[in-house]
Protein backbone atom coordinates (compact mmCIF):
# COMPACT_ATOMS: atom_id res chain seq x y z
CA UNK A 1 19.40 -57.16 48.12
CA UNK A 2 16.12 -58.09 50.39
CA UNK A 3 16.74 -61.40 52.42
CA UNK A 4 14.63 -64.21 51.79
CA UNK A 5 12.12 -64.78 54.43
CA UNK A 6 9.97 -68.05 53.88
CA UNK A 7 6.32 -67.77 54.35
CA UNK A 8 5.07 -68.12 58.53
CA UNK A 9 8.10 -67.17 59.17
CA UNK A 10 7.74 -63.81 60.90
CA UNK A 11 9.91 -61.88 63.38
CA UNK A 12 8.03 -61.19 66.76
CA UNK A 13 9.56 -58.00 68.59
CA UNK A 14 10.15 -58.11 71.92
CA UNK A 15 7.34 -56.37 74.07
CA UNK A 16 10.25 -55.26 76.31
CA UNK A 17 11.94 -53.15 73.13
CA UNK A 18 12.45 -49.77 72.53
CA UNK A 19 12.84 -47.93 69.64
CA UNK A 20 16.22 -48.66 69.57
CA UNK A 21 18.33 -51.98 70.88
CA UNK A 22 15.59 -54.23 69.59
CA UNK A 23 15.18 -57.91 69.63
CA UNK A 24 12.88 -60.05 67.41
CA UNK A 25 12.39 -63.61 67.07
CA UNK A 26 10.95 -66.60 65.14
CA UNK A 27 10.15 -69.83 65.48
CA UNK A 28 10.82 -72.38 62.66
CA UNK A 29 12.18 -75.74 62.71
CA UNK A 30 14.08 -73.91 66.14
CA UNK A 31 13.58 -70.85 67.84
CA UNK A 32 16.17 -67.82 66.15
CA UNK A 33 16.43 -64.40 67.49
CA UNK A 34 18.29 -61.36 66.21
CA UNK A 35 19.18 -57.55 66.80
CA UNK A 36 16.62 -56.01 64.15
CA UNK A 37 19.59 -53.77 63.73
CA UNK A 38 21.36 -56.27 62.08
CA UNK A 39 18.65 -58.64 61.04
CA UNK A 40 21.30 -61.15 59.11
CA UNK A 41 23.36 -62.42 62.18
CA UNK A 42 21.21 -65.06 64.00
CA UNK A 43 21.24 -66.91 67.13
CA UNK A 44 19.49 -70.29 66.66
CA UNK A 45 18.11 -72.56 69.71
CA UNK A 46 16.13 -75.92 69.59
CA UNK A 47 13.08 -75.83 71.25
CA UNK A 48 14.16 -77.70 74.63
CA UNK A 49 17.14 -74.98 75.55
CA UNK A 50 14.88 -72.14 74.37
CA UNK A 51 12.05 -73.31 77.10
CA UNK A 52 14.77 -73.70 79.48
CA UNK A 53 15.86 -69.95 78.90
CA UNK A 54 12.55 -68.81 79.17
CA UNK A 55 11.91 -70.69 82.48
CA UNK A 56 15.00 -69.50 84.16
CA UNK A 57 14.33 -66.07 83.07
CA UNK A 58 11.05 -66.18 84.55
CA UNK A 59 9.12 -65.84 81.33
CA UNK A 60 6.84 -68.05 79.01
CA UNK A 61 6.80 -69.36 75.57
CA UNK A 62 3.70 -67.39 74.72
């Protein structure tokens, strides 16, 4: 069965994937990412701990 995906929803992979091992995420009403490999278990963040992952990881929202 195909998964529901609402409309502007769309997965975003990673620049830094490969062919395999990749990661993709969304943003919504929070920010969920997922192995595209098994594109049913997510992880979901709100906004503020997903900006401060991004700026301890040295990278930016856009």
């Amino acid at each position: 069965m195909a998964e529901f995906e609402p409309l502007g929803s769309a997965w975003r992979k990673s620049t830094k994937s490969a062919d395999v091992n990749c990661v993709e995420a969304r943003h919504r009403d929070e920010v969920e990412v997922r192995d595209s490999k098994a594109p049913v278990s997510r992880l979901a963040f709100g906004a503020r701990s997903w900006g401060s992952f991004l700026h301890a990881t040295g990278r930016s929202a856009n």
